[in-house]
N, C-alpha and C. Protein backbone atom coordinates (compact mmCIF):
# COMPACT_ATOMS: atom_id res chain seq x y z
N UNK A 1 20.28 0.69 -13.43
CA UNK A 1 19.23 1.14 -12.53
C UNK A 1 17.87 0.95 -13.20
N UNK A 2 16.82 0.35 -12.27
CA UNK A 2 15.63 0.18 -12.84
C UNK A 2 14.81 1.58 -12.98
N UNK A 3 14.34 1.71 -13.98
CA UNK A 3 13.62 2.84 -13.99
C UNK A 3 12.27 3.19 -15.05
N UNK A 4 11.73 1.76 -14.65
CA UNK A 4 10.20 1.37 -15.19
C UNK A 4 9.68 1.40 -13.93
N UNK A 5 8.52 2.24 -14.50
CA UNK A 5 7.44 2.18 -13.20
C UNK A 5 6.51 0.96 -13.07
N UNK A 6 6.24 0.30 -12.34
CA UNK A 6 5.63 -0.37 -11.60
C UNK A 6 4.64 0.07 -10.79
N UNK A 7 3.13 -1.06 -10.58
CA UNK A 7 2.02 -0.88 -10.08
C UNK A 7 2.38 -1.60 -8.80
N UNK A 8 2.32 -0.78 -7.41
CA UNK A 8 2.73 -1.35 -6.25
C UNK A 8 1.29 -1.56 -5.49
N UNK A 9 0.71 -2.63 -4.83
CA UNK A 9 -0.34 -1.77 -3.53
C UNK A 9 -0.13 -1.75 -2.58
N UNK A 10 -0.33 -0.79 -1.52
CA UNK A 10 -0.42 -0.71 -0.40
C UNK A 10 -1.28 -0.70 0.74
N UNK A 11 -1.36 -1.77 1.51
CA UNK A 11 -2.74 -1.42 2.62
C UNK A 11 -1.58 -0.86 3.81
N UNK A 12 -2.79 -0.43 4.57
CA UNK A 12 -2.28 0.38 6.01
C UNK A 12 -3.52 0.33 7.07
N UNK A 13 -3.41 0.27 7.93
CA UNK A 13 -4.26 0.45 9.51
C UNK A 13 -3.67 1.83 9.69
N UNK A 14 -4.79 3.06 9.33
CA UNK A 14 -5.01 4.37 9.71
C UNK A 14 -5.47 4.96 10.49
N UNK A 15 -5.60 6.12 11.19
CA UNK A 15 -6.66 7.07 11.45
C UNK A 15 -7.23 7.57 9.94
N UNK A 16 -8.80 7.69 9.46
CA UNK A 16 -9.22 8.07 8.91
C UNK A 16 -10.56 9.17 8.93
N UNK A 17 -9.60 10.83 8.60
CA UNK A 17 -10.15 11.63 9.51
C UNK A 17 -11.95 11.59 8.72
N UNK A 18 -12.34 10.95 7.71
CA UNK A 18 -13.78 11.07 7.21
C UNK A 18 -14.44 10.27 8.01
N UNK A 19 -14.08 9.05 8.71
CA UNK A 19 -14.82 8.31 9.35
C UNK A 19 -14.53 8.41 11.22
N UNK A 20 -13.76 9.51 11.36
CA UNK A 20 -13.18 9.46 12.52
C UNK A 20 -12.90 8.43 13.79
N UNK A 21 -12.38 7.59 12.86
CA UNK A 21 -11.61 6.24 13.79
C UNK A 21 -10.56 5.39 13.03
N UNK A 22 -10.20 4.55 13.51
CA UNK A 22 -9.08 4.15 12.68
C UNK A 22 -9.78 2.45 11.82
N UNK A 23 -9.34 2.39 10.99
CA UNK A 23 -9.59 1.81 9.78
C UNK A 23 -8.54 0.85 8.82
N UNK A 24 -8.43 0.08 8.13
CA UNK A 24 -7.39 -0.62 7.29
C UNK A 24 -7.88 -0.16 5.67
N UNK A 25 -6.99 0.15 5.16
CA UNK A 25 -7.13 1.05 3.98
C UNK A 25 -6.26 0.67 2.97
N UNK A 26 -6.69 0.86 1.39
CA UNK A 26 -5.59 0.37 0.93
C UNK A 26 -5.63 1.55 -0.59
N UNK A 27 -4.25 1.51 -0.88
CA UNK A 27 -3.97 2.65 -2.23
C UNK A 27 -2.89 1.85 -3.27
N UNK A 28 -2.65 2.08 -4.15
CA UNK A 28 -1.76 1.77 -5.48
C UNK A 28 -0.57 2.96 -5.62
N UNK A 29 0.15 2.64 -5.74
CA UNK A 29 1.53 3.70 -6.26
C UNK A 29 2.19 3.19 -7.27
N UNK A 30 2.80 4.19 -7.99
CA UNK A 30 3.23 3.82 -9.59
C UNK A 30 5.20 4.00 -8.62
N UNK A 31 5.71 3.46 -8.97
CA UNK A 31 7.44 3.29 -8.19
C UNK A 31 7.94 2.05 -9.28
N UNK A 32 9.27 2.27 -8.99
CA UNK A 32 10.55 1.34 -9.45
C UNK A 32 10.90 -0.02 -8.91
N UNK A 33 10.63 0.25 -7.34
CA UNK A 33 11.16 -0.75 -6.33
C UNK A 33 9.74 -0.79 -5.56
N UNK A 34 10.03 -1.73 -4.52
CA UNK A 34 9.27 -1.44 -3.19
C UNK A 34 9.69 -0.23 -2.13
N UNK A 35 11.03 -0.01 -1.81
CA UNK A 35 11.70 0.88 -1.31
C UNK A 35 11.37 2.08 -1.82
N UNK A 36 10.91 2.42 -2.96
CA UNK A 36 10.93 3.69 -3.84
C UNK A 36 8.94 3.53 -3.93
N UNK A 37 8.37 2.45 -3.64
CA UNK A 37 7.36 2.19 -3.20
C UNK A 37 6.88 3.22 -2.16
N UNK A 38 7.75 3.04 -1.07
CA UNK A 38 7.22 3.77 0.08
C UNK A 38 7.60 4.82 0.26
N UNK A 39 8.84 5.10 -0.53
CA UNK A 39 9.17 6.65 -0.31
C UNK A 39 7.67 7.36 -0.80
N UNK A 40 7.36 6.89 -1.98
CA UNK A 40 6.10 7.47 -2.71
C UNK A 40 5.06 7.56 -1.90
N UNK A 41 4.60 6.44 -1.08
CA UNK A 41 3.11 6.13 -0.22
C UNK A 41 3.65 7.21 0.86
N UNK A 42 5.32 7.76 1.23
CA UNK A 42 5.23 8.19 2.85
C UNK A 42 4.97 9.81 2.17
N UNK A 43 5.39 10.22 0.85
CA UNK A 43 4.67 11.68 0.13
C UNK A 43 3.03 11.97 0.19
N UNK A 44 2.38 10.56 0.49
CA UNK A 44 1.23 11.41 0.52
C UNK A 44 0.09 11.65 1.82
N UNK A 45 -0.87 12.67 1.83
CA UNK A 45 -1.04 12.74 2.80
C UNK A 45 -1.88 11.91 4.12
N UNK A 46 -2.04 11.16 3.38
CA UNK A 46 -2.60 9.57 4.48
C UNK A 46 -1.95 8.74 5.52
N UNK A 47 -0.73 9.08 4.70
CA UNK A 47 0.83 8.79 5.26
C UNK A 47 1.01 9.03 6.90
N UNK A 48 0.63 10.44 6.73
CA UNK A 48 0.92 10.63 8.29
C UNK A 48 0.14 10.11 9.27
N UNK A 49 -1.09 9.60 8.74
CA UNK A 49 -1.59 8.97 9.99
C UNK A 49 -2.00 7.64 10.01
N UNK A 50 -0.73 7.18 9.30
CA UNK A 50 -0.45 5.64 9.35
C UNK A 50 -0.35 4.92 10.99
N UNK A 51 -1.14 4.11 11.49
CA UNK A 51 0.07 3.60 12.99
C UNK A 51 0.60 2.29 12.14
N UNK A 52 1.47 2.03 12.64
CA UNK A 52 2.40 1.24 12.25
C UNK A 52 3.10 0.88 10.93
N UNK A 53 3.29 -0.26 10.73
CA UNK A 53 4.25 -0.30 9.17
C UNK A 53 3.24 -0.77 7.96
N UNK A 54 3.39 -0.25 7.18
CA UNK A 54 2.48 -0.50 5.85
C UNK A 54 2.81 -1.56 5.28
N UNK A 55 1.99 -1.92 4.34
CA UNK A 55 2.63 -3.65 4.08
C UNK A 55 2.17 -3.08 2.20
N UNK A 56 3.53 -3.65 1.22
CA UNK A 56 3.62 -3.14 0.31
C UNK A 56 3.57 -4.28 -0.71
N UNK A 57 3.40 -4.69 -1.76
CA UNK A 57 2.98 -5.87 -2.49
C UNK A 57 2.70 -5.28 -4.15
N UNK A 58 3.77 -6.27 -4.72
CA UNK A 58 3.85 -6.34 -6.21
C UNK A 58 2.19 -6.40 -6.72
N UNK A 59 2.07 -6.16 -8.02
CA UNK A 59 0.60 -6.26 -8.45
C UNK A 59 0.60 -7.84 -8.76
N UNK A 60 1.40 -8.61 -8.77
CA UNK A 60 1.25 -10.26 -8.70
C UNK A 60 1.05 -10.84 -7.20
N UNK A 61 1.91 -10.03 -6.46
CA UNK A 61 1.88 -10.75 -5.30
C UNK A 61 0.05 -10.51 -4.59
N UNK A 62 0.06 -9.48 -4.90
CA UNK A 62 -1.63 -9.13 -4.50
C UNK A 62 -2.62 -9.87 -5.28
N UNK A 63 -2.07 -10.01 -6.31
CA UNK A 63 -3.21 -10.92 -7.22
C UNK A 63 -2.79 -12.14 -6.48
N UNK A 64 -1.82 -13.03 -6.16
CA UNK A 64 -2.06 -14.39 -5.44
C UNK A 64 -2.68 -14.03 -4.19
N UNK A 65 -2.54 -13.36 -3.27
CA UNK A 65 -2.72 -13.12 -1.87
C UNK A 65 -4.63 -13.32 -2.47
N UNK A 66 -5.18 -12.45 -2.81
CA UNK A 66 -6.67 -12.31 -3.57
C UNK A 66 -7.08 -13.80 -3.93
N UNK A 67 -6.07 -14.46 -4.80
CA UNK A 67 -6.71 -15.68 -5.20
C UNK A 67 -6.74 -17.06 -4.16
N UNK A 68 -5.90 -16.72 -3.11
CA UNK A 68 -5.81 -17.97 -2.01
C UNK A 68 -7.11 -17.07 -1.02
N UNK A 69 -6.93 -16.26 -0.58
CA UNK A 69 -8.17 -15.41 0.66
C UNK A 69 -9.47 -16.24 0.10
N UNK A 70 -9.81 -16.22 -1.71
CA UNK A 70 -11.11 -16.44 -2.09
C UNK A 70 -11.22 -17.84 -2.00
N UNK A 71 -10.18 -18.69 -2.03
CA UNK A 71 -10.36 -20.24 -1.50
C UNK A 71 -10.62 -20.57 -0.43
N UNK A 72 -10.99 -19.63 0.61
CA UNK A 72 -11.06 -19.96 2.18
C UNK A 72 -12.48 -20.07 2.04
């Protein structure tokens, strides 16, 4: 069983009650897996006012996603 923590990120399309409207947002979680990823992101309280599915990404996979966006 893996049980090194890992730097996960997470963006989400929220309600965000400081700006009172909804918004795309993004946070880091320390987890094992991606699965153990989201158990972590659905503990906190931003969580609940997620609409739809969160999209979860290795700290490599975000670093490529970052380095192709800046070639556009």
């Amino acid at each position: 069983m893996n049980t090194e923590l890992n730097k996960y990120h997470v963006s989400y399309y929220a309600w965000i009650p400081s700006y009172r409207d909804f918004d795309s947002d993004d946070t880091t979680v320390m987890a094992t897996s991606k699965e153990h990823a989201k158990e972590v992101f659905r503990e906190l309280p931003i969580s609940k006012f997620v609409k739809g599915e969160e999209c979860i990404q290795t700290e490599l996979e975000y670093k490529e996603m970052c380095d192709r966006l800046s070639k556009l």
